[in-house]
C-alpha atoms as a PDB file:
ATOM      1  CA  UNK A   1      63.615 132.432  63.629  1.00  0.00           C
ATOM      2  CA  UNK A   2      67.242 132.552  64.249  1.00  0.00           C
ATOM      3  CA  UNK A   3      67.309 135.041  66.590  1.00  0.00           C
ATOM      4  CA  UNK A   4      64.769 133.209  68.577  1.00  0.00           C
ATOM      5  CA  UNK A   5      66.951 129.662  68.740  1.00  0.00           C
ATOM      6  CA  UNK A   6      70.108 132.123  70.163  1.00  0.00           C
ATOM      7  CA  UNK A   7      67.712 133.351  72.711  1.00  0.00           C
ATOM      8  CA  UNK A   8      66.165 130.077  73.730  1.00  0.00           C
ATOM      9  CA  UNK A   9      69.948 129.027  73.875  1.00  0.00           C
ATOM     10  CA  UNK A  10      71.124 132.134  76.045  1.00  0.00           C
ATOM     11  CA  UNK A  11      68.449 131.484  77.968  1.00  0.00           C
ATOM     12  CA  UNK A  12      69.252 127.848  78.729  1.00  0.00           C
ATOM     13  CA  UNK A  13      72.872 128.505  79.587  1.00  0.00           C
ATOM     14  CA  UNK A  14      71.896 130.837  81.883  1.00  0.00           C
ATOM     15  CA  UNK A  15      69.512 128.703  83.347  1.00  0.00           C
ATOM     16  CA  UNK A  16      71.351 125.812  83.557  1.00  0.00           C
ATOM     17  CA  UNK A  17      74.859 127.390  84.512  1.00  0.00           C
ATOM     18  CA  UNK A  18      74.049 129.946  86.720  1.00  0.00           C
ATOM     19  CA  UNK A  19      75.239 132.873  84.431  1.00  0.00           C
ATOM     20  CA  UNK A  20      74.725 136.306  83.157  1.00  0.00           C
ATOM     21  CA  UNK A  21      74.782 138.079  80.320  1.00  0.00           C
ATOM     22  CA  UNK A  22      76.598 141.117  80.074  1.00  0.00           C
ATOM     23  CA  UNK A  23      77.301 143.461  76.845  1.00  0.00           C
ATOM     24  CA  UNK A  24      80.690 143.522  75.518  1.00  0.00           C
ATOM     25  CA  UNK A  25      82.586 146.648  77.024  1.00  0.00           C
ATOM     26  CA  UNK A  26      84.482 147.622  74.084  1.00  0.00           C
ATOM     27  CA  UNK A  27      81.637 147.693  71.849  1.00  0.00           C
ATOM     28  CA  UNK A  28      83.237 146.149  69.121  1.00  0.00           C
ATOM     29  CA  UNK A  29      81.404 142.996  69.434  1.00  0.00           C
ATOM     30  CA  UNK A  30      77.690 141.924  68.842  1.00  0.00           C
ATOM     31  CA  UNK A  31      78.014 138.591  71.064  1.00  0.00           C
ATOM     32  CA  UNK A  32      77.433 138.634  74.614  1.00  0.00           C
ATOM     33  CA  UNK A  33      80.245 138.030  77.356  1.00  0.00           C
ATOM     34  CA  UNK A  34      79.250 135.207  80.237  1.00  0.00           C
ATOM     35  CA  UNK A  35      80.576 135.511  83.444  1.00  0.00           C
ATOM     36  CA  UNK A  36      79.999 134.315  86.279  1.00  0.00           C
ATOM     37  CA  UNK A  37      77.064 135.242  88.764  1.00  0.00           C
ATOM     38  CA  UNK A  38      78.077 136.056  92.236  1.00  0.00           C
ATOM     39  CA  UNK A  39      75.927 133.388  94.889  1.00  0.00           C
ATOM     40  CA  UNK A  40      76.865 134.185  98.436  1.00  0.00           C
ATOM     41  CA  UNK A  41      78.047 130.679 100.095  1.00  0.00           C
ATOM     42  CA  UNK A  42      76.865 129.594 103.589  1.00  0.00           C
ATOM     43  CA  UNK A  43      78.007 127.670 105.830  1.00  0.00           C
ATOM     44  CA  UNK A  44      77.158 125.664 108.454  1.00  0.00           C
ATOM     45  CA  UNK A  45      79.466 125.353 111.421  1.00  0.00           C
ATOM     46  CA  UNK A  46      79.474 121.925 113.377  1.00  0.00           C
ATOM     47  CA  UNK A  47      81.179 122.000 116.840  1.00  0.00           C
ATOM     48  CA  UNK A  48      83.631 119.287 117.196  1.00  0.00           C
ATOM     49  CA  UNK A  49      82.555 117.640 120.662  1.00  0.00           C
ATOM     50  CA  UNK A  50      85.215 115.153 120.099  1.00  0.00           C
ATOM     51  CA  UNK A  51      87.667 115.027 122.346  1.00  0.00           C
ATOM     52  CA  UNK A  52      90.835 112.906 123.177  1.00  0.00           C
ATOM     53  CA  UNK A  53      92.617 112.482 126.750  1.00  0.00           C
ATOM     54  CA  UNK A  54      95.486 110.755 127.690  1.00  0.00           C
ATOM     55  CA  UNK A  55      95.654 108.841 131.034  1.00  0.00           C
ATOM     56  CA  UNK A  56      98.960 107.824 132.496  1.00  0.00           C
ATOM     57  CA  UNK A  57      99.618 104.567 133.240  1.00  0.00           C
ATOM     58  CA  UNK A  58     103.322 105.377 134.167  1.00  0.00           C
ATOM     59  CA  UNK A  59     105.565 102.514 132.987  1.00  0.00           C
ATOM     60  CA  UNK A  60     104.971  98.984 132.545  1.00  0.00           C
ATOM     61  CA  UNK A  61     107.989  96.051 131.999  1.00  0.00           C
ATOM     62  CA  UNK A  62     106.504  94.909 128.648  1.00  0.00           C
ATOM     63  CA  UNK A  63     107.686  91.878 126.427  1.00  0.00           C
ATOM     64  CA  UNK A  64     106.381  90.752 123.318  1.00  0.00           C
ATOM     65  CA  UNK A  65     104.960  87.453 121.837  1.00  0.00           C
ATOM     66  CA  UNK A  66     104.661  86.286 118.350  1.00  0.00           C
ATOM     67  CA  UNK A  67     105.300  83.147 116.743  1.00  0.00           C
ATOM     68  CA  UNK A  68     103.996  80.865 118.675  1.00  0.00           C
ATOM     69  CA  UNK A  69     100.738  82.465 119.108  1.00  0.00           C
ATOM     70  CA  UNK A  70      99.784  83.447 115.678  1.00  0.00           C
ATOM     71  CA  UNK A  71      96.441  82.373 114.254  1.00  0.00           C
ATOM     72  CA  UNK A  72      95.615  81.143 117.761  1.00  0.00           C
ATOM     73  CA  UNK A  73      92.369  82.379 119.507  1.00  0.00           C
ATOM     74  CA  UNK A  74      92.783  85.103 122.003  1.00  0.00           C
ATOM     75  CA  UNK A  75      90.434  86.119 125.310  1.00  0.00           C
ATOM     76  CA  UNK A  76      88.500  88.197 123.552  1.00  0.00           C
ATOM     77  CA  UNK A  77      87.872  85.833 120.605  1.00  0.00           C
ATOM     78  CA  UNK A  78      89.860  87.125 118.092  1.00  0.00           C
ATOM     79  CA  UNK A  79      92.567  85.208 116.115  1.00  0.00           C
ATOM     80  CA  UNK A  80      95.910  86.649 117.085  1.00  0.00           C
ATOM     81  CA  UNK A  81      98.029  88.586 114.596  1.00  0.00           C
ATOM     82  CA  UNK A  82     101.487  88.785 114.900  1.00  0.00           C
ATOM     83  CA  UNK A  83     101.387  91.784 112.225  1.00  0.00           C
ATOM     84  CA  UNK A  84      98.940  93.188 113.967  1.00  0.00           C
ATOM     85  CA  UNK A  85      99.303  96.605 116.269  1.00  0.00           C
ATOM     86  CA  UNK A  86      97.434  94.678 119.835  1.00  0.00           C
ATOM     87  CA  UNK A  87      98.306  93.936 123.153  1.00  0.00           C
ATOM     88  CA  UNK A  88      97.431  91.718 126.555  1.00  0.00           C
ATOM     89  CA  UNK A  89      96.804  93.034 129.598  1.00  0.00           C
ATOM     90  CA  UNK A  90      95.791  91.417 132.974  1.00  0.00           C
ATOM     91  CA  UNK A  91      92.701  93.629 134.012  1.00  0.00           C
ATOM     92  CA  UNK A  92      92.219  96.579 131.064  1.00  0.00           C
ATOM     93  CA  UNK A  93      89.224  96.268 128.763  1.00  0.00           C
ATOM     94  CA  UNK A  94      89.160  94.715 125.600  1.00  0.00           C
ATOM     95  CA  UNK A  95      89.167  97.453 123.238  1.00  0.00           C
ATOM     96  CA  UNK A  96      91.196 100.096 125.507  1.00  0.00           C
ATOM     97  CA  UNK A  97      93.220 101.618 123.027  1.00  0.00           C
ATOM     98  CA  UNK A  98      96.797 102.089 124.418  1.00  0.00           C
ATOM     99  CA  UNK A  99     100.034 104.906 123.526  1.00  0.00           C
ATOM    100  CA  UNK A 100     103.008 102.453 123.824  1.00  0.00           C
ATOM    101  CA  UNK A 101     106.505 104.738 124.087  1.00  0.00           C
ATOM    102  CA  UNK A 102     109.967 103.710 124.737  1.00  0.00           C
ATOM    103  CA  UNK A 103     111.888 106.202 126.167  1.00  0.00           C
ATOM    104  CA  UNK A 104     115.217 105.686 125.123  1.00  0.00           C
ATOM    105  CA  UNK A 105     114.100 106.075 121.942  1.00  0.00           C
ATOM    106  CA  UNK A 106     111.295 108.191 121.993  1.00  0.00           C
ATOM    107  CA  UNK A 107     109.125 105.973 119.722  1.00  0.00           C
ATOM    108  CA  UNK A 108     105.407 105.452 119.946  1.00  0.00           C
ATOM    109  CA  UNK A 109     103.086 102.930 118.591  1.00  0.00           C
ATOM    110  CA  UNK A 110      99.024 102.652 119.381  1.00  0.00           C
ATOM    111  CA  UNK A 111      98.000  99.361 120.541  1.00  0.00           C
ATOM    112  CA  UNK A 112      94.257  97.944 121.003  1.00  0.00           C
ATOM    113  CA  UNK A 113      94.088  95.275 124.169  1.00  0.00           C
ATOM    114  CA  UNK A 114      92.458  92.060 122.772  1.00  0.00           C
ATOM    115  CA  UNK A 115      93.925  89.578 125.325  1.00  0.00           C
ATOM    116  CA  UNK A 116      94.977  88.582 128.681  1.00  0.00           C
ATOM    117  CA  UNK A 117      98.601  88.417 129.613  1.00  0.00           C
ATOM    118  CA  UNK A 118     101.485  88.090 130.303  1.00  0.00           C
ATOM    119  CA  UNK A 119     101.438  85.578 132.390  1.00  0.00           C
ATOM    120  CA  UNK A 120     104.820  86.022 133.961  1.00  0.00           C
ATOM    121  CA  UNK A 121     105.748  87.614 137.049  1.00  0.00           C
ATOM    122  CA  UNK A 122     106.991  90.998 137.229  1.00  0.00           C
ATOM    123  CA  UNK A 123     105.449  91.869 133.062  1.00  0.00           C
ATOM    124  CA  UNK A 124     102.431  93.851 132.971  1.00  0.00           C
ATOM    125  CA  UNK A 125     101.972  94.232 129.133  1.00  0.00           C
ATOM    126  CA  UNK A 126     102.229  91.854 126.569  1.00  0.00           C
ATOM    127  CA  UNK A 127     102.906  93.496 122.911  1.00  0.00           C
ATOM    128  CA  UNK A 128     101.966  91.748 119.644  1.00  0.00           C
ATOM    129  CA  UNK A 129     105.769  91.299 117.514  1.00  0.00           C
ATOM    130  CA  UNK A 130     104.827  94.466 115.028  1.00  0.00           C
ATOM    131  CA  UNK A 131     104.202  96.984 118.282  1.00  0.00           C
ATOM    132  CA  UNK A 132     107.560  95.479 119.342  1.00  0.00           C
ATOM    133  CA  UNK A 133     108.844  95.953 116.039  1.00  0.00           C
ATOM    134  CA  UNK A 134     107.620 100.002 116.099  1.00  0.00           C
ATOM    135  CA  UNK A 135     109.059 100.437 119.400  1.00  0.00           C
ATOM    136  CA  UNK A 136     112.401  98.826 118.762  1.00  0.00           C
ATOM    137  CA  UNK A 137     111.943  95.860 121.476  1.00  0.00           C
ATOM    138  CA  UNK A 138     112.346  93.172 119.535  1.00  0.00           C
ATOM    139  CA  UNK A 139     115.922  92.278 120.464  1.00  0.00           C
ATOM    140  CA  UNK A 140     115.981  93.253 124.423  1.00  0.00           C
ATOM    141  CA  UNK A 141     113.014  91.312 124.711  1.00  0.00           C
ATOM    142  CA  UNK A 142     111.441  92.752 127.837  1.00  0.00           C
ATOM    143  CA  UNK A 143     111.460  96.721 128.165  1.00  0.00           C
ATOM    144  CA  UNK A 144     110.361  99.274 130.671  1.00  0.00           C
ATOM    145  CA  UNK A 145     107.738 101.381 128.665  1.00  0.00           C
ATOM    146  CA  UNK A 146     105.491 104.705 129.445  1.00  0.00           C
ATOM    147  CA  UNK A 147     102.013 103.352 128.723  1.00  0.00           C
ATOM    148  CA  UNK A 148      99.099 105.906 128.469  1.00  0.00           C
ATOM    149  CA  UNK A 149      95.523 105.151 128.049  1.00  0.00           C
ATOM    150  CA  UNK A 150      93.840 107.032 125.018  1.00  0.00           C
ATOM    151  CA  UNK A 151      90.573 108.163 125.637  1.00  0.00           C
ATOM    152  CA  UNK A 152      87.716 109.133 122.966  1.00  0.00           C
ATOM    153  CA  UNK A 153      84.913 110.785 123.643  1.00  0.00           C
ATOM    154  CA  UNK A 154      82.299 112.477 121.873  1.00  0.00           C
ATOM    155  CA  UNK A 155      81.549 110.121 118.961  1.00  0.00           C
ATOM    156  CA  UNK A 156      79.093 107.307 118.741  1.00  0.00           C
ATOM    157  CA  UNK A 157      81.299 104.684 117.034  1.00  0.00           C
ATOM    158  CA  UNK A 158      81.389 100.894 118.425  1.00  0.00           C
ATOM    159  CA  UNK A 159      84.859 100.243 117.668  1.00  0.00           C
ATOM    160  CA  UNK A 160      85.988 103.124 119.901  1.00  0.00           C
ATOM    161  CA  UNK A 161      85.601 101.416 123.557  1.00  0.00           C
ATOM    162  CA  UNK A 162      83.999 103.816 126.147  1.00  0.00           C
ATOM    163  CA  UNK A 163      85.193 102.273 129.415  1.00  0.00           C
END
């Protein structure tokens, strides 16, 4: 009756665990060795489809607001967040997701437009006080910047604009 239980138990492990039993190769022992049972692994490939462009904008004079603005509505509807890595922009979509660099420094930040602005002559982009913050700006105040459009396409996701 023993013998039986050890079976029903082999049995069950190897059911369960996905193993086999194989006698001992010395021979010196009366209990089975487990190891492991070879299962071949497929896989299934997916083709990324996603893709990302860049589209050059060239360079913008850019100044920053902050302060004044915070926890004020902006022309999208949002409340504006100082801390927050957005931008204004006269005529680009809300949701066009921006590559702000400064090249004396070489420093890049990704901004989302979620406003109009500025609204004084000769500035083309308006950065929230953290993207000025990332790009060093803070102090000069207005800066010329290389601004380039990032693109996204390929995925079905409704925070990712597709202008």
């Amino acid at each position: 009756m023993k013998s039986l239980g050890k079976m029903i138990m082999v049995f069950a492990v190897v059911g369960l665990g996905g193993f086999t039993i194989v006698n001992s190769v010395k021979g010196t022992s009366d209990i089975p060795l487990l190891t492991e049972e070879f299962v071949p692994v497929t896989e299934d490939i997916i083709e990324n489809t996603t893709a990302i462009r860049y589209i050059n904008h060239g360079t913008m004079r850019a100044s920053w607001y902050g302060p004044r603005f915070h926890g004020k509505t902006t022309a999208n509807g949002e409340i504006y967040d100082q801390t927050a890595l957005t931008a204004a922009h006269k005529s680009l979509g809300f949701g066009t997701i921006l590559k702000v660099t400064n090249p004396r420094n070489n420093k890049s930040v990704i901004v989302r437009i979620n406003d109009r602005g500025p609204y004084i002559p000769g500035r083309q982009l308006d950065l929230s006080k953290a993207a000025a913050e990332q790009l060093d700006v803070i102090f000069s105040g207005v800066k010329r910047l290389k601004v380039e459009e990032v693109v996204i396409t390929g995925i079905d996701n409704p925070i990712v604009s597709q202008n």
